[in-house]
C-alpha atoms as a PDB file:
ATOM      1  CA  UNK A   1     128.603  61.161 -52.301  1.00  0.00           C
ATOM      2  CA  UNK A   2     126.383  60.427 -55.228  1.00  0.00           C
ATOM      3  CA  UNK A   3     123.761  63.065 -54.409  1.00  0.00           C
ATOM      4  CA  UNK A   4     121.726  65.276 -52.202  1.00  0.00           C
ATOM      5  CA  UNK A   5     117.895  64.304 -51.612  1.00  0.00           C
ATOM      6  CA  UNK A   6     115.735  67.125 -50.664  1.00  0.00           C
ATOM      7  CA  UNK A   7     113.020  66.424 -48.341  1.00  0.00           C
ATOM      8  CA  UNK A   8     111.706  69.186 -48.036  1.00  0.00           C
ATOM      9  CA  UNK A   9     111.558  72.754 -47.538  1.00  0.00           C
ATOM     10  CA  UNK A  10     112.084  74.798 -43.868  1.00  0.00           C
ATOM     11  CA  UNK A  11     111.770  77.875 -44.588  1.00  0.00           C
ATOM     12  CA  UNK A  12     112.070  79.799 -48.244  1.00  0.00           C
ATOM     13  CA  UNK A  13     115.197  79.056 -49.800  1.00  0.00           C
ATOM     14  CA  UNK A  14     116.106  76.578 -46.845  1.00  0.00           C
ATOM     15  CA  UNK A  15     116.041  72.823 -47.772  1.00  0.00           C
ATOM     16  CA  UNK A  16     116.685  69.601 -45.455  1.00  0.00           C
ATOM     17  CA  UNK A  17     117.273  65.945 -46.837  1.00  0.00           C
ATOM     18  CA  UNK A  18     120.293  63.350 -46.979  1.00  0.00           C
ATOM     19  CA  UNK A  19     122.787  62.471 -48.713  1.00  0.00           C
ATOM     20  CA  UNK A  20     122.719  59.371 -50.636  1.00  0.00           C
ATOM     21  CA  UNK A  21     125.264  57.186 -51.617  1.00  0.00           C
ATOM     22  CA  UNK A  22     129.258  56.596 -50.552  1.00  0.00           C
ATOM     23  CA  UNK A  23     130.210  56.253 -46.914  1.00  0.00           C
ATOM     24  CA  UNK A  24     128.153  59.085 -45.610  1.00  0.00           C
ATOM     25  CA  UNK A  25     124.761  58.227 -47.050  1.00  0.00           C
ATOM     26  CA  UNK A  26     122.157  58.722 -45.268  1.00  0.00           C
ATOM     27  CA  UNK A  27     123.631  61.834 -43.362  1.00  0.00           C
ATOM     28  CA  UNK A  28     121.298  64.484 -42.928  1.00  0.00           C
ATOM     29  CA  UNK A  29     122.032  68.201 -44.149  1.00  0.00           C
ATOM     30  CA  UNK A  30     120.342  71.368 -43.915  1.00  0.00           C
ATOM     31  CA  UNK A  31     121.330  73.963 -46.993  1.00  0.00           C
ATOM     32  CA  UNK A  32     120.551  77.642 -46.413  1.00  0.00           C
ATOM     33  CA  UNK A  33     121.885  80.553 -48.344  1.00  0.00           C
ATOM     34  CA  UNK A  34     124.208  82.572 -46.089  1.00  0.00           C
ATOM     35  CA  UNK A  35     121.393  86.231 -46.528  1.00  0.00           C
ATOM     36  CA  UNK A  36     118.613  83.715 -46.079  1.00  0.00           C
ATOM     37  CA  UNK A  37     116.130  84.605 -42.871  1.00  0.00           C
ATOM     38  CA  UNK A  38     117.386  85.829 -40.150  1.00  0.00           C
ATOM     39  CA  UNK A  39     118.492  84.735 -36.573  1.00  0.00           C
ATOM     40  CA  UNK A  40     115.046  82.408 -35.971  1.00  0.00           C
ATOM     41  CA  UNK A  41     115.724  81.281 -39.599  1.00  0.00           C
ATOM     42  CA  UNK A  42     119.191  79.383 -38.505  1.00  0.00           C
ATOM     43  CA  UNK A  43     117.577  78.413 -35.133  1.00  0.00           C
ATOM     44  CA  UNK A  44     114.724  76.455 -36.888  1.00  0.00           C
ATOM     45  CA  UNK A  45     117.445  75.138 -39.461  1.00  0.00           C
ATOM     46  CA  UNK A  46     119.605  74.250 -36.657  1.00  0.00           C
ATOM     47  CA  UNK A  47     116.810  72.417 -34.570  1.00  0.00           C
ATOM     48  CA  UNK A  48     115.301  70.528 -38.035  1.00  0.00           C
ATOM     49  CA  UNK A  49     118.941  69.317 -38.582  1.00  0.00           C
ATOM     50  CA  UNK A  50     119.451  67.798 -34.898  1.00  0.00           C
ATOM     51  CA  UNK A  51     115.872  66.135 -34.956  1.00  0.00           C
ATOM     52  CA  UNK A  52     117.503  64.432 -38.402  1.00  0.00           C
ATOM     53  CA  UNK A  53     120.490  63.763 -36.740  1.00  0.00           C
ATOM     54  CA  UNK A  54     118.451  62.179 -33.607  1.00  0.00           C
ATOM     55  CA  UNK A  55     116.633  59.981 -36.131  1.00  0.00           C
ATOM     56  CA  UNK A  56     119.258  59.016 -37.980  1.00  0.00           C
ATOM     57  CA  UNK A  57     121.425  57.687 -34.348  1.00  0.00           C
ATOM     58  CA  UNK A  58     118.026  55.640 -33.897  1.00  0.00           C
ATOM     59  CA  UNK A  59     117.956  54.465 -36.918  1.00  0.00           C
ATOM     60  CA  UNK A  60     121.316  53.479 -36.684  1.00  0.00           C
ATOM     61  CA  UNK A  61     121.795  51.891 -33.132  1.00  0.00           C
ATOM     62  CA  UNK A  62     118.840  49.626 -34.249  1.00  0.00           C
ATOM     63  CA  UNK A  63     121.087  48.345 -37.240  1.00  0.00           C
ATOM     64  CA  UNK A  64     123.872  47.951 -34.901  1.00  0.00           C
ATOM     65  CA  UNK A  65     122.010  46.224 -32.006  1.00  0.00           C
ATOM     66  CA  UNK A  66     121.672  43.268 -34.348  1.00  0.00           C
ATOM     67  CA  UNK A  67     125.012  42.739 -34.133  1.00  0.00           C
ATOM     68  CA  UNK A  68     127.613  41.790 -31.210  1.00  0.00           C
ATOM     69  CA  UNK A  69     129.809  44.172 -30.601  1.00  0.00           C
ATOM     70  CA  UNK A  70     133.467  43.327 -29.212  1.00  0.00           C
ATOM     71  CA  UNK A  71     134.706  45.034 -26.007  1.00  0.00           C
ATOM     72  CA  UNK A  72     137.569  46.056 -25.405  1.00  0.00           C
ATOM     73  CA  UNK A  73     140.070  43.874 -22.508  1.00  0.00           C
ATOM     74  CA  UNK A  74     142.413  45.049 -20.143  1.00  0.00           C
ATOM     75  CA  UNK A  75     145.616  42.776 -19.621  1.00  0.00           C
ATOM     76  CA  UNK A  76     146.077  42.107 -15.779  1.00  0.00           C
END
């Protein structure tokens, strides 16, 4: 990992964005300080990362669509 782009803000003193660079860029990560909010605060935090997450599968199914992908074969 190279670094950690901030996109933006959830809640105070919760931030969302991606990593960039190395083998996991583009991963998406939620940061929140562990006395942060309270039980709402981890649910939004916890929904904004799986909509990232979501996107990100799209994102990358499209890239790998392009592609042929080898199955696997049985021996009879």
């Amino acid at each position: 990992m190279h670094a950690f782009d901030v996109g933006g803000e959830i809640v105070p003193l919760a931030v969302h964005g991606h990593l960039s660079g190395g083998p996991l860029d583009g991963t998406p990560v939620v940061a929140k300080g562990g006395l942060v909010g309270d039980d709402i605060t981890l649910v939004e935090c916890l929904a904004k990362l799986r909509r990232s997450v979501q996107a990100r599968l799209h994102q990358v199914h499209s890239e790998v669509s392009e592609h042929v992908i080898p199955t696997a074969t049985r021996d009879a």
